[in-house]
PDB file of N, CA and C in Angstrom:
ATOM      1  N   UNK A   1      60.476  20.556 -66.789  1.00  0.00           N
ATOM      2  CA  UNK A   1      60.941  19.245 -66.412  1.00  0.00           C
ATOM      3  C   UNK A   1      59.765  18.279 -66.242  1.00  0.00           C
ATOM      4  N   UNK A   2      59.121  18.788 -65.409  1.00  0.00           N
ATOM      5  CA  UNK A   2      57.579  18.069 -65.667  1.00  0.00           C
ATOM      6  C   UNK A   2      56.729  17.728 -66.722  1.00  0.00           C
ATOM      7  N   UNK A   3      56.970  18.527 -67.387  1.00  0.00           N
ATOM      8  CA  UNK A   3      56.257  18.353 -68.721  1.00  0.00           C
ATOM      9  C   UNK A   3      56.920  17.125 -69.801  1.00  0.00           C
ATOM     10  N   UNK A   4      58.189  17.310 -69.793  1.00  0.00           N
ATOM     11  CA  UNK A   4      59.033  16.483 -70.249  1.00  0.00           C
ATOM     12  C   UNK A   4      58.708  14.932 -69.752  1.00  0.00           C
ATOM     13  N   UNK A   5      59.093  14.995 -68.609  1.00  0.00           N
ATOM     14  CA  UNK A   5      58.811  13.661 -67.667  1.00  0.00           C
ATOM     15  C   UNK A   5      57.277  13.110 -67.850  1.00  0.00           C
ATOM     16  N   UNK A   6      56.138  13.835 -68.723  1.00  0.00           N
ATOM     17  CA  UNK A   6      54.832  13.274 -68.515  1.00  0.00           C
ATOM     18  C   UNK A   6      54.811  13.012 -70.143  1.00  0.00           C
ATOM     19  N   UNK A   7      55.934  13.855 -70.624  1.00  0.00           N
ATOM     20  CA  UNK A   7      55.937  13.460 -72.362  1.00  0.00           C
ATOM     21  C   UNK A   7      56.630  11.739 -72.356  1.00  0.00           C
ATOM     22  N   UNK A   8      57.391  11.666 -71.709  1.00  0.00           N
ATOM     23  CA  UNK A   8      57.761  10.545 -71.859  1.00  0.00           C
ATOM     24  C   UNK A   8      57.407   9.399 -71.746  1.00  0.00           C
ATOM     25  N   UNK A   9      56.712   9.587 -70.168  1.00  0.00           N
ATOM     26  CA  UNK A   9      55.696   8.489 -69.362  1.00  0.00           C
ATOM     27  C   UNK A   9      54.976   8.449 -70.702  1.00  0.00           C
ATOM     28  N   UNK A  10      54.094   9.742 -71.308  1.00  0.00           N
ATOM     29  CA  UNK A  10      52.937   9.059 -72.646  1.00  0.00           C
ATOM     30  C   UNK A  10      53.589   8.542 -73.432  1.00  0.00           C
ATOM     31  N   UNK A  11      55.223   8.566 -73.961  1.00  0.00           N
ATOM     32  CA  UNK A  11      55.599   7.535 -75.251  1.00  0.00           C
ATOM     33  C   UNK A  11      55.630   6.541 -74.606  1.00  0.00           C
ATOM     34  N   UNK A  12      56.208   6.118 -73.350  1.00  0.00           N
ATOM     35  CA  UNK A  12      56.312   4.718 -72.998  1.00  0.00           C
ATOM     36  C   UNK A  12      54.971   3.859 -72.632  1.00  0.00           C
ATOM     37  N   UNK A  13      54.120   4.738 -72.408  1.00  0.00           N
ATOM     38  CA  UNK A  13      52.627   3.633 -72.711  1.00  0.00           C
ATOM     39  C   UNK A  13      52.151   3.536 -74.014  1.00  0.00           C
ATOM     40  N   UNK A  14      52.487   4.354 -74.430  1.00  0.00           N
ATOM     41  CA  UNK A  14      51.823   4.020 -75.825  1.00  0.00           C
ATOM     42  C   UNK A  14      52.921   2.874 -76.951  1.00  0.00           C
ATOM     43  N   UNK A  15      53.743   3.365 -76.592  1.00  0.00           N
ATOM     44  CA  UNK A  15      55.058   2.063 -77.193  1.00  0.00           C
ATOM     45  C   UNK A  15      54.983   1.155 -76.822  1.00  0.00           C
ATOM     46  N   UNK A  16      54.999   1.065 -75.340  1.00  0.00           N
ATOM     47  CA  UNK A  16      54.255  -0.203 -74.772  1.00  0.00           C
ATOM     48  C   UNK A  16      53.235  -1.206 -75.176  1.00  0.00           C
ATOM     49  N   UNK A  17      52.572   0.019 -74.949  1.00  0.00           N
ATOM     50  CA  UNK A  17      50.985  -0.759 -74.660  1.00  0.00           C
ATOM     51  C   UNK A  17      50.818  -1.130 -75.696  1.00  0.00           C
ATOM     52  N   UNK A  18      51.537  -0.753 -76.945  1.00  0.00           N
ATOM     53  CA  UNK A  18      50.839  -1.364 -78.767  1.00  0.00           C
ATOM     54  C   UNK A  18      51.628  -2.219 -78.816  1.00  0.00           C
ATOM     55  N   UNK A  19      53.023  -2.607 -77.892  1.00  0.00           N
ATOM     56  CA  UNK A  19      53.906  -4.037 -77.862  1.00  0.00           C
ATOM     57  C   UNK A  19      53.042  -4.812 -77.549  1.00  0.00           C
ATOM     58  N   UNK A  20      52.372  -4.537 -76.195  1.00  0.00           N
ATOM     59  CA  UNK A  20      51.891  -5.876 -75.484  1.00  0.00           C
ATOM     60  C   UNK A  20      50.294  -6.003 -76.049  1.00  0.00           C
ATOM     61  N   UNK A  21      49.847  -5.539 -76.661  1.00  0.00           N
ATOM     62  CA  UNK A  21      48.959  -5.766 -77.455  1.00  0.00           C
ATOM     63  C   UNK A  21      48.998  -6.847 -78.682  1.00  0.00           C
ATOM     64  N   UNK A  22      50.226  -6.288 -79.646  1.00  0.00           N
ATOM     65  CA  UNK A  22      51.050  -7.329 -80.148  1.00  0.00           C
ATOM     66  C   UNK A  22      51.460  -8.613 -80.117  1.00  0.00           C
ATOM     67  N   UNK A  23      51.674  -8.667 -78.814  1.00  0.00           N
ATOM     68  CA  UNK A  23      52.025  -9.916 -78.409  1.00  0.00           C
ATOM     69  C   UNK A  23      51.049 -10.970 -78.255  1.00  0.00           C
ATOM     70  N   UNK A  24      50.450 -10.248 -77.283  1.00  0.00           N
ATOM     71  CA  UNK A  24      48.863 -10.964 -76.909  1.00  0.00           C
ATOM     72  C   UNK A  24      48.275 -11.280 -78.834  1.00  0.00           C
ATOM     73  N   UNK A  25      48.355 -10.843 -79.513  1.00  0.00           N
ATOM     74  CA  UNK A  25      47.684 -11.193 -81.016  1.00  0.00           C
ATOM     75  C   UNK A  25      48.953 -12.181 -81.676  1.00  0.00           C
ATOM     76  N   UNK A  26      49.877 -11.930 -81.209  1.00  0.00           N
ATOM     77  CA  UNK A  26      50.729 -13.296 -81.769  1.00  0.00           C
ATOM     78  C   UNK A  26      50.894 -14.394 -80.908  1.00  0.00           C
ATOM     79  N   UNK A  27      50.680 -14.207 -79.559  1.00  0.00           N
ATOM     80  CA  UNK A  27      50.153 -15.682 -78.912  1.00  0.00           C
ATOM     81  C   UNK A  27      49.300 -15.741 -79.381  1.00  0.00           C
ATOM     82  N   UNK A  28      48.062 -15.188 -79.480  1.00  0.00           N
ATOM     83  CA  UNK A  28      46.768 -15.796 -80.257  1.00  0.00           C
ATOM     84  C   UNK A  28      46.923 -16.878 -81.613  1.00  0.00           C
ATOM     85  N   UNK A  29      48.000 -16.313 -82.563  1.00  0.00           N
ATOM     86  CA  UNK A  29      48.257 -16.928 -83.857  1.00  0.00           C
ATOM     87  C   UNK A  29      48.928 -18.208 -83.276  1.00  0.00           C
ATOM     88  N   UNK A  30      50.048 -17.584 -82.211  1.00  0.00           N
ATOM     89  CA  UNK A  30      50.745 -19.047 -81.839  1.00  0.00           C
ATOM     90  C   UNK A  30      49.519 -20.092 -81.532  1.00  0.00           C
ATOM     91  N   UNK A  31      48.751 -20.304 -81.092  1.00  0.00           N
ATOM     92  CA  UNK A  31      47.704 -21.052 -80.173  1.00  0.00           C
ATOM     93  C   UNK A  31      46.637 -21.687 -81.237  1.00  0.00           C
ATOM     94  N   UNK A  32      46.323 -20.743 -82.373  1.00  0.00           N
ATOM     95  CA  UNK A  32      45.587 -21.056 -83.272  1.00  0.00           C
ATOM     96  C   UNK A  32      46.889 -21.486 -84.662  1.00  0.00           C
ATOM     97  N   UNK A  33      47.604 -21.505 -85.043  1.00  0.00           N
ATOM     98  CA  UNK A  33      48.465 -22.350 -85.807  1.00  0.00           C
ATOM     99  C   UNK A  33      48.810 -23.244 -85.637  1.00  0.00           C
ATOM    100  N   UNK A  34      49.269 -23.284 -84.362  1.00  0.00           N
ATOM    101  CA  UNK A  34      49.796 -24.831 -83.844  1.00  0.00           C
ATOM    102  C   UNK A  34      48.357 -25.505 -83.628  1.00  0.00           C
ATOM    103  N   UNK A  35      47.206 -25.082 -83.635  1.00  0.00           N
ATOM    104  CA  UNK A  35      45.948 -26.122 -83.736  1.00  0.00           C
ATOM    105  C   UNK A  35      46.002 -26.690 -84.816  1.00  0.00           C
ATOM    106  N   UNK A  36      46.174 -25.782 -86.111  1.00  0.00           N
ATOM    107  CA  UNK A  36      46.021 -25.777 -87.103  1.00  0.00           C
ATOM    108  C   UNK A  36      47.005 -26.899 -88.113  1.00  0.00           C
ATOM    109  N   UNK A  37      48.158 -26.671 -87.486  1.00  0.00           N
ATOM    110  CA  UNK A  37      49.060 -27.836 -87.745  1.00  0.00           C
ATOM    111  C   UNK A  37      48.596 -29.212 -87.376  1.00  0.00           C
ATOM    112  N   UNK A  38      48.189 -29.232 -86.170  1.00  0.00           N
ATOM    113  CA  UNK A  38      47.659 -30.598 -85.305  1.00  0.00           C
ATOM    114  C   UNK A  38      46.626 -31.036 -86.289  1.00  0.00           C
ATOM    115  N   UNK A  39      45.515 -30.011 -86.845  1.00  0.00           N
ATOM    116  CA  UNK A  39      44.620 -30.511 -87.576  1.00  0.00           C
ATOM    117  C   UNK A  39      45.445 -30.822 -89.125  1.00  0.00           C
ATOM    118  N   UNK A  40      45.914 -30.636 -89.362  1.00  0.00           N
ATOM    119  CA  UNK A  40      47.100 -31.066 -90.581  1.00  0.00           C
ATOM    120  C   UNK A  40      47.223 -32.290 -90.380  1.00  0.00           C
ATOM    121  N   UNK A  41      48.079 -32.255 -89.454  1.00  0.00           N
ATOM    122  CA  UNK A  41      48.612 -33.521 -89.403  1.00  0.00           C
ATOM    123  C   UNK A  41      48.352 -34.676 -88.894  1.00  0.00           C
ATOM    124  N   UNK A  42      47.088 -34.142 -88.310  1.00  0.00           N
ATOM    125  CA  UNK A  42      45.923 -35.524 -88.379  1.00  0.00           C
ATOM    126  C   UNK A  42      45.381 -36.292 -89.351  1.00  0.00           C
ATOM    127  N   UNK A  43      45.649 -35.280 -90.137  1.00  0.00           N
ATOM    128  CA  UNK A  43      44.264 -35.502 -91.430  1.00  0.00           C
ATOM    129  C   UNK A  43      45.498 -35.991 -92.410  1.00  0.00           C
ATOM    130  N   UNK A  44      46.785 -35.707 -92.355  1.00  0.00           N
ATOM    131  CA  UNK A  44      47.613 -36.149 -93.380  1.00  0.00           C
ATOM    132  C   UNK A  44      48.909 -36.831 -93.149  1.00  0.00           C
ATOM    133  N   UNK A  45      49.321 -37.000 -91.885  1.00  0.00           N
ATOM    134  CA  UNK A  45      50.234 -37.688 -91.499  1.00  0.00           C
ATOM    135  C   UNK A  45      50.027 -39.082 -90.873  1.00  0.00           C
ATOM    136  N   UNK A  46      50.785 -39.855 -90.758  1.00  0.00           N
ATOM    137  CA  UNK A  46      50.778 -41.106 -90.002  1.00  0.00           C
ATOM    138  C   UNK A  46      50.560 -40.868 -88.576  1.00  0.00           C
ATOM    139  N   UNK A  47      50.308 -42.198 -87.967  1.00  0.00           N
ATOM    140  CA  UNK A  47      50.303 -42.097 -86.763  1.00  0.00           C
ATOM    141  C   UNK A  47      51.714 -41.952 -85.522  1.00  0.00           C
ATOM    142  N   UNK A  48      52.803 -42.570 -86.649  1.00  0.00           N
ATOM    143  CA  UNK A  48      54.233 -42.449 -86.264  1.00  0.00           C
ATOM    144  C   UNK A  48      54.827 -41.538 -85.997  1.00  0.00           C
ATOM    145  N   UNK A  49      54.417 -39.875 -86.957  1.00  0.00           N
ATOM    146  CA  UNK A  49      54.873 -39.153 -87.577  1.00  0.00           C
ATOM    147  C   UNK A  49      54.008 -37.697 -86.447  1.00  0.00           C
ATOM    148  N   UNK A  50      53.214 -37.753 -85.590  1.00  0.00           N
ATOM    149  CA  UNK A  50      52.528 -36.598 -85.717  1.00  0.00           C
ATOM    150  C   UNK A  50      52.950 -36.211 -84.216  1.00  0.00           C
ATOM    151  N   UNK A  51      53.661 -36.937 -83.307  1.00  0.00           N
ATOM    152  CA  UNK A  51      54.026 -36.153 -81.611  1.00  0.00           C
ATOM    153  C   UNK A  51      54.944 -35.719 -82.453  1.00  0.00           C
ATOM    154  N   UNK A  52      55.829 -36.161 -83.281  1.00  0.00           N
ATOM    155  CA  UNK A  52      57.358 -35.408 -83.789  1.00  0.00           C
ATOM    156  C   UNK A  52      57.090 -34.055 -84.607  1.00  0.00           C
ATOM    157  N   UNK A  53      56.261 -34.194 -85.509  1.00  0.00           N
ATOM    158  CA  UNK A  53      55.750 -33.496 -86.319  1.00  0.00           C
ATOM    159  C   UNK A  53      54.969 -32.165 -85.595  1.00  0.00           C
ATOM    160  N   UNK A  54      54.180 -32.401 -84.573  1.00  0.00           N
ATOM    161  CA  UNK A  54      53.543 -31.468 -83.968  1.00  0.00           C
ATOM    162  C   UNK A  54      54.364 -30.615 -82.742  1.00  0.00           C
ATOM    163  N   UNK A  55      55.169 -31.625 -82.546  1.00  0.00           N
ATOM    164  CA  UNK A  55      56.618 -31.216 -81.320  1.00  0.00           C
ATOM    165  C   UNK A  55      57.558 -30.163 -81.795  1.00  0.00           C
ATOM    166  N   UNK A  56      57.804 -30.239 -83.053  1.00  0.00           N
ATOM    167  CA  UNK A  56      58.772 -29.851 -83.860  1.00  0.00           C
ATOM    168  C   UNK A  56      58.077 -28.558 -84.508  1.00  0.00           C
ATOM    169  N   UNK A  57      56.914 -28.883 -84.535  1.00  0.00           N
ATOM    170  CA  UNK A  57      55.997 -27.516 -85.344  1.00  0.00           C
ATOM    171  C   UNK A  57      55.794 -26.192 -84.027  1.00  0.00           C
ATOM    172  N   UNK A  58      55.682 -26.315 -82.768  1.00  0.00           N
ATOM    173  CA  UNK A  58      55.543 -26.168 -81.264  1.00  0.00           C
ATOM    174  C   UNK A  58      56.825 -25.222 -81.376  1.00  0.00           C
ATOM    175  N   UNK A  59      58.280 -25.842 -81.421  1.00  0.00           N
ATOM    176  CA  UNK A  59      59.272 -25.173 -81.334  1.00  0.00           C
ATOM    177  C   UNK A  59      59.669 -24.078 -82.480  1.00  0.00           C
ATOM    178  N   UNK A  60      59.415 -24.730 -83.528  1.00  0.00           N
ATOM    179  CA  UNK A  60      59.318 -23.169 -84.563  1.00  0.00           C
ATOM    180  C   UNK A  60      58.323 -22.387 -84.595  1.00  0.00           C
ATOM    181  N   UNK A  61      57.166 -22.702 -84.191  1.00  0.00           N
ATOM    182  CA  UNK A  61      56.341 -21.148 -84.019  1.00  0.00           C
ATOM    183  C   UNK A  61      56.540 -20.941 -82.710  1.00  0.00           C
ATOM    184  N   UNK A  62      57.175 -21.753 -81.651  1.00  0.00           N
ATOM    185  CA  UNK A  62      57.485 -20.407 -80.477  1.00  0.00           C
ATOM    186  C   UNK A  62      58.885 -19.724 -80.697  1.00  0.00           C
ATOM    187  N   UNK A  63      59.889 -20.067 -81.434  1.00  0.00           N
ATOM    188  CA  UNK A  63      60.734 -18.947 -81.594  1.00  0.00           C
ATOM    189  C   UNK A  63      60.328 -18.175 -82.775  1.00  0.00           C
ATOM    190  N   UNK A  64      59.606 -18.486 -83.359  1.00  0.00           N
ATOM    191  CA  UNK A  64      59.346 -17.148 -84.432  1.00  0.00           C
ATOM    192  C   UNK A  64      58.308 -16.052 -83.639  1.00  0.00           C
ATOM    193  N   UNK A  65      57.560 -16.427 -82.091  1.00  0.00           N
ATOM    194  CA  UNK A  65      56.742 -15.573 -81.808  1.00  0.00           C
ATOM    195  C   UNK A  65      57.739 -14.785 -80.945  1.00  0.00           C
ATOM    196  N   UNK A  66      59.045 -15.208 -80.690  1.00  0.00           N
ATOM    197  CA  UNK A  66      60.104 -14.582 -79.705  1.00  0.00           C
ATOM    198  C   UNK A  66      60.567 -13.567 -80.128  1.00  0.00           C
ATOM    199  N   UNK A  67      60.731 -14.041 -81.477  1.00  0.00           N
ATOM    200  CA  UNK A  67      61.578 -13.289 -82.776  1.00  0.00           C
ATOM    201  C   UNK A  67      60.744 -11.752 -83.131  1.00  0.00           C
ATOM    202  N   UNK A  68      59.313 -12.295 -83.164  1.00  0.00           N
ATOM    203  CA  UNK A  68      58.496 -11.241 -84.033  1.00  0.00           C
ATOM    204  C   UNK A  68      58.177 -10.353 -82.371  1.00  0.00           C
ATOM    205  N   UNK A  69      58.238 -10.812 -81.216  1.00  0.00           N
ATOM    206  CA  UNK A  69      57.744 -10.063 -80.489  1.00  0.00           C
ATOM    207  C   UNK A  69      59.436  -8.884 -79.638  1.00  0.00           C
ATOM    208  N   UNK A  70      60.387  -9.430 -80.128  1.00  0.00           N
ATOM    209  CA  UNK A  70      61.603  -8.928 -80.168  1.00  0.00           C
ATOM    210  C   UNK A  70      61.952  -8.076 -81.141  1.00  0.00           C
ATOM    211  N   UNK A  71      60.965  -8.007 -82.478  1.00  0.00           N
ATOM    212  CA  UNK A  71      61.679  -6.993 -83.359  1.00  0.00           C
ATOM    213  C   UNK A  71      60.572  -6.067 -83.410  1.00  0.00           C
ATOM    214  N   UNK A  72      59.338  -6.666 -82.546  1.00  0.00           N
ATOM    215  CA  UNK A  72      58.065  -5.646 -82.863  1.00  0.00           C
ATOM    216  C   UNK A  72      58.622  -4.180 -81.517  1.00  0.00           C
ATOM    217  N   UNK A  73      59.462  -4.530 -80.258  1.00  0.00           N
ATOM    218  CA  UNK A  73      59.621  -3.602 -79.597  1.00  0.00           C
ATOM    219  C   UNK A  73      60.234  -2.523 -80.206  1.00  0.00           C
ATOM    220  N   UNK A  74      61.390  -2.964 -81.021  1.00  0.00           N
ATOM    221  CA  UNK A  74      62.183  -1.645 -81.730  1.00  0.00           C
ATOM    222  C   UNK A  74      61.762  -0.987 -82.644  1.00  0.00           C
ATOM    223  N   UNK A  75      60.619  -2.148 -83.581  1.00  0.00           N
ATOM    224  CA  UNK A  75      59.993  -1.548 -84.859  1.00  0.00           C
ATOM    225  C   UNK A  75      58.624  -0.370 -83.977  1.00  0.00           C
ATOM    226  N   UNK A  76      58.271  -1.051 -82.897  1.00  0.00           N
ATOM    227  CA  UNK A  76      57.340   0.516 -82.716  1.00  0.00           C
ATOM    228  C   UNK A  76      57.849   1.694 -81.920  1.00  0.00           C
ATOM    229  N   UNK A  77      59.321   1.189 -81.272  1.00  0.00           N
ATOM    230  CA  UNK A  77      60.305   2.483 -80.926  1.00  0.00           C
ATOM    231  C   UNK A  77      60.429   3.277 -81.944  1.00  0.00           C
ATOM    232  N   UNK A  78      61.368   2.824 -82.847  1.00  0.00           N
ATOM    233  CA  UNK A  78      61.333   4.168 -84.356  1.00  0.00           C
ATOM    234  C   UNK A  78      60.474   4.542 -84.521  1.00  0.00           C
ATOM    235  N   UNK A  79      59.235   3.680 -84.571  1.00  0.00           N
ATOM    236  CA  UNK A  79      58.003   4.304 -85.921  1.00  0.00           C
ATOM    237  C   UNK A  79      57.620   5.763 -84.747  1.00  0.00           C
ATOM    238  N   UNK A  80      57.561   5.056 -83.302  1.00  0.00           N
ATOM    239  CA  UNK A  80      57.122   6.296 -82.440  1.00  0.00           C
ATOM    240  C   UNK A  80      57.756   7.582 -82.659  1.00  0.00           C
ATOM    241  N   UNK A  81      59.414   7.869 -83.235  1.00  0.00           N
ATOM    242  CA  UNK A  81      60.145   8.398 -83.049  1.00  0.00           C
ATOM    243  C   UNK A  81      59.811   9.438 -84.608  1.00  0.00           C
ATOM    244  N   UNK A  82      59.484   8.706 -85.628  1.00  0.00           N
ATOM    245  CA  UNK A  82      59.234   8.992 -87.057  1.00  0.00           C
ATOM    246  C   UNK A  82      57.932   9.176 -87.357  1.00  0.00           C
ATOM    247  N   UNK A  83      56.936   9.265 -86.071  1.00  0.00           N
ATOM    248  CA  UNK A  83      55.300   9.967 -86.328  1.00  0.00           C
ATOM    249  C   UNK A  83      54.529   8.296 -86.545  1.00  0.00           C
ATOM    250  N   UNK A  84      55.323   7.254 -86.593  1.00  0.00           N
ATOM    251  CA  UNK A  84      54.161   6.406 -87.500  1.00  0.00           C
ATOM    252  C   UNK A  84      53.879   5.562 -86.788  1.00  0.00           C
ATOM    253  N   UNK A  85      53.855   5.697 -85.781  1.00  0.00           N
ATOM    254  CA  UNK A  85      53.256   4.269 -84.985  1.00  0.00           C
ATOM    255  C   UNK A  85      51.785   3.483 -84.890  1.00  0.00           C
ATOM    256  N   UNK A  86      51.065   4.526 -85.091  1.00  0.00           N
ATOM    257  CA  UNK A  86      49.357   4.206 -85.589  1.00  0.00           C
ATOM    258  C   UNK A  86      49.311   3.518 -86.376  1.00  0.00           C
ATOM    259  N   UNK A  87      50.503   3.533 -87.587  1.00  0.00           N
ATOM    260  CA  UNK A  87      50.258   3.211 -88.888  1.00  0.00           C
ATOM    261  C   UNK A  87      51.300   1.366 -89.002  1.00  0.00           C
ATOM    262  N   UNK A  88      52.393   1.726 -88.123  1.00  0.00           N
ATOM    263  CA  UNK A  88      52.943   0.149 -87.664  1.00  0.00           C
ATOM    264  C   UNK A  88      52.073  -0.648 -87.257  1.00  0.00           C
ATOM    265  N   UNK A  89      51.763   0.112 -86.142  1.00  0.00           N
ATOM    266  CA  UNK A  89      50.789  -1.132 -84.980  1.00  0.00           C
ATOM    267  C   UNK A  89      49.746  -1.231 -85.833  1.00  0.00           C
ATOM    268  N   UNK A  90      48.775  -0.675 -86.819  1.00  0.00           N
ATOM    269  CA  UNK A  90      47.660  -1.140 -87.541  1.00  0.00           C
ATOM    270  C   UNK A  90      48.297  -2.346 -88.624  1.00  0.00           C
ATOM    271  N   UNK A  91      49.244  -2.174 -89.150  1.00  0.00           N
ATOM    272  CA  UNK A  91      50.040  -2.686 -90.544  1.00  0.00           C
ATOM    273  C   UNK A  91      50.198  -4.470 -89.476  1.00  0.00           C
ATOM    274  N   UNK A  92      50.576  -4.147 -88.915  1.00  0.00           N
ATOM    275  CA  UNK A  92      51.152  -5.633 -87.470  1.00  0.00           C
ATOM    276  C   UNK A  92      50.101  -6.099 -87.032  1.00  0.00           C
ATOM    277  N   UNK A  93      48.943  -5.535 -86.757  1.00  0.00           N
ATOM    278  CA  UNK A  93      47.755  -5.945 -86.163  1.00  0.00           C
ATOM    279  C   UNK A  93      47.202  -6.902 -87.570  1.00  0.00           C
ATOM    280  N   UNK A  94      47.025  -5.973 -88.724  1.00  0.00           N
ATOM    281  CA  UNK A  94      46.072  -6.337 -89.864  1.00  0.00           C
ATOM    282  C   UNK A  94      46.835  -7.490 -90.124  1.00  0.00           C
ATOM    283  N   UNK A  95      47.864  -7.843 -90.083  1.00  0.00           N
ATOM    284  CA  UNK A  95      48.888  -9.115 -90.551  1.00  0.00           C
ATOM    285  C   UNK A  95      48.621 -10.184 -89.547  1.00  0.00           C
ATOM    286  N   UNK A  96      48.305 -10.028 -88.045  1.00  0.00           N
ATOM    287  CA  UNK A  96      48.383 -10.923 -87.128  1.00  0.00           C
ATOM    288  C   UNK A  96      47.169 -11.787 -87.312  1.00  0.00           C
ATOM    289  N   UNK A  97      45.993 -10.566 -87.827  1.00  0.00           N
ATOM    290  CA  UNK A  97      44.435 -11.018 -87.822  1.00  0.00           C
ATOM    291  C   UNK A  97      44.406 -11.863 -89.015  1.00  0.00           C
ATOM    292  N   UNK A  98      45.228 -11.579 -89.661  1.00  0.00           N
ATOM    293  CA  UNK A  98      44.922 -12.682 -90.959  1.00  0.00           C
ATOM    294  C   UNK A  98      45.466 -13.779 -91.021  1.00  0.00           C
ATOM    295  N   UNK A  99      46.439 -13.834 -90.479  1.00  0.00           N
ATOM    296  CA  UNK A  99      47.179 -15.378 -89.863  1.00  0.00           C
ATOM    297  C   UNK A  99      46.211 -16.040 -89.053  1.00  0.00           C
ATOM    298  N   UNK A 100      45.327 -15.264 -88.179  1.00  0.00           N
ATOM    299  CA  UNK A 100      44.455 -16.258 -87.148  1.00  0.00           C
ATOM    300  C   UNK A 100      43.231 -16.248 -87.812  1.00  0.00           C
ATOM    301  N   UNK A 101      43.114 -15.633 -89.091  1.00  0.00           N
ATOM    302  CA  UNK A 101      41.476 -15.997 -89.574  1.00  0.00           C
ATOM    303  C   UNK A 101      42.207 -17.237 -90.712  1.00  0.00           C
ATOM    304  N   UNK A 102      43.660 -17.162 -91.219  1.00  0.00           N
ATOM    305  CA  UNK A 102      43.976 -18.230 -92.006  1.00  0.00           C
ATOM    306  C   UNK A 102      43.510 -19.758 -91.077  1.00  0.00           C
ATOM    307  N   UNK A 103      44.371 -19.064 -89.916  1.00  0.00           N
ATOM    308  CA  UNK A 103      44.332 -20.782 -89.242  1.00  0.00           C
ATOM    309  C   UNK A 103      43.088 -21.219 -88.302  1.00  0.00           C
ATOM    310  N   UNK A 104      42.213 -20.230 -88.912  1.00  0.00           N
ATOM    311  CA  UNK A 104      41.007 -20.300 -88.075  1.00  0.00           C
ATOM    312  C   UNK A 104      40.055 -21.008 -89.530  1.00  0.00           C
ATOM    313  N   UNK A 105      40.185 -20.802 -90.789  1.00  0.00           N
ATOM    314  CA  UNK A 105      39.490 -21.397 -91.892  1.00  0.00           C
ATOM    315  C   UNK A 105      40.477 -22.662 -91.926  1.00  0.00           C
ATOM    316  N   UNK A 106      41.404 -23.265 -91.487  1.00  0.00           N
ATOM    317  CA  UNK A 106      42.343 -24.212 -91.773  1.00  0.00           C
ATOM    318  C   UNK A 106      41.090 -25.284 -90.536  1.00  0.00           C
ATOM    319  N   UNK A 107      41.459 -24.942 -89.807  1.00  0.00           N
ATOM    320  CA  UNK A 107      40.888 -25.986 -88.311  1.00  0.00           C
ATOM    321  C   UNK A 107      39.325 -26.075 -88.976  1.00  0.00           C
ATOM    322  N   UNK A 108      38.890 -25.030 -89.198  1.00  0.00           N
ATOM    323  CA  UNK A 108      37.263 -24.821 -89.239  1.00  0.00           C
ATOM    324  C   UNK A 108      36.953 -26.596 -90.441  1.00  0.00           C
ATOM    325  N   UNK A 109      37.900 -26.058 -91.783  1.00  0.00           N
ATOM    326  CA  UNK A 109      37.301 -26.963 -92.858  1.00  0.00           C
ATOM    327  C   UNK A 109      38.077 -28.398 -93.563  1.00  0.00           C
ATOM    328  N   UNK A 110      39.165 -28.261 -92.501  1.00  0.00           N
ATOM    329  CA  UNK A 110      40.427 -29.144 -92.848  1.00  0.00           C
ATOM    330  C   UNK A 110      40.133 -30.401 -92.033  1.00  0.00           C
ATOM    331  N   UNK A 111      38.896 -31.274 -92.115  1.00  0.00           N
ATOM    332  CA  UNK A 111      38.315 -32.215 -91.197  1.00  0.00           C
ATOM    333  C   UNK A 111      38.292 -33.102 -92.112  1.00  0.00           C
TER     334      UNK A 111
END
């Protein structure tokens, strides 16, 4: 029974802990995209056009970070369940990092 009960405690940190890891790297993207937009739409929008534009950009990348951080809990439940979770959470990580090095070359040269 013990053993059981300490098998479990280890899936739930490790399921965990590669969620909230997750997350923390897609707020990161959230924080650095929506810069990235701002620098957009500085450089290419009106002056009329850019609280709406940047307001509106704000609300779709925070429900898509709701979205992705809502389907990342179940997607690393299975993978835990099917051996592959090393291989999710790396696949999710390598995708997050490239969104924030995209919008990190966007801000950097988009002046």
């Amino acid at each position: 029974m013990v053993a059981t009960m300490a098998r479990n405690i280890g899936k739930f940190f490790l399921i965990y802990g590669a969620w909230i890891v997750s997350a923390a790297l897609a707020l990161l993207d959230f924080v650095l995209v929506r810069q990235a937009i701002m620098t957009l739409v500085v450089r290419f929008v009106g002056k009329w056009g850019r609280a709406a534009a940047v307001n509106f950009s704000m609300v779709i990348i925070g429900l898509a970070w709701l979205i992705a951080i809502i389907f990342l809990e179940a997607y690393y439940r299975e993978g835990y369940s099917a051996g592959l979770l090393p291989r999710r959470f790396g696949k999710v990580t390598l995708y997050m990092l490239g969104i924030a090095a995209v919008a990190a070359l966007i801000i950097q040269f988009v002046v």
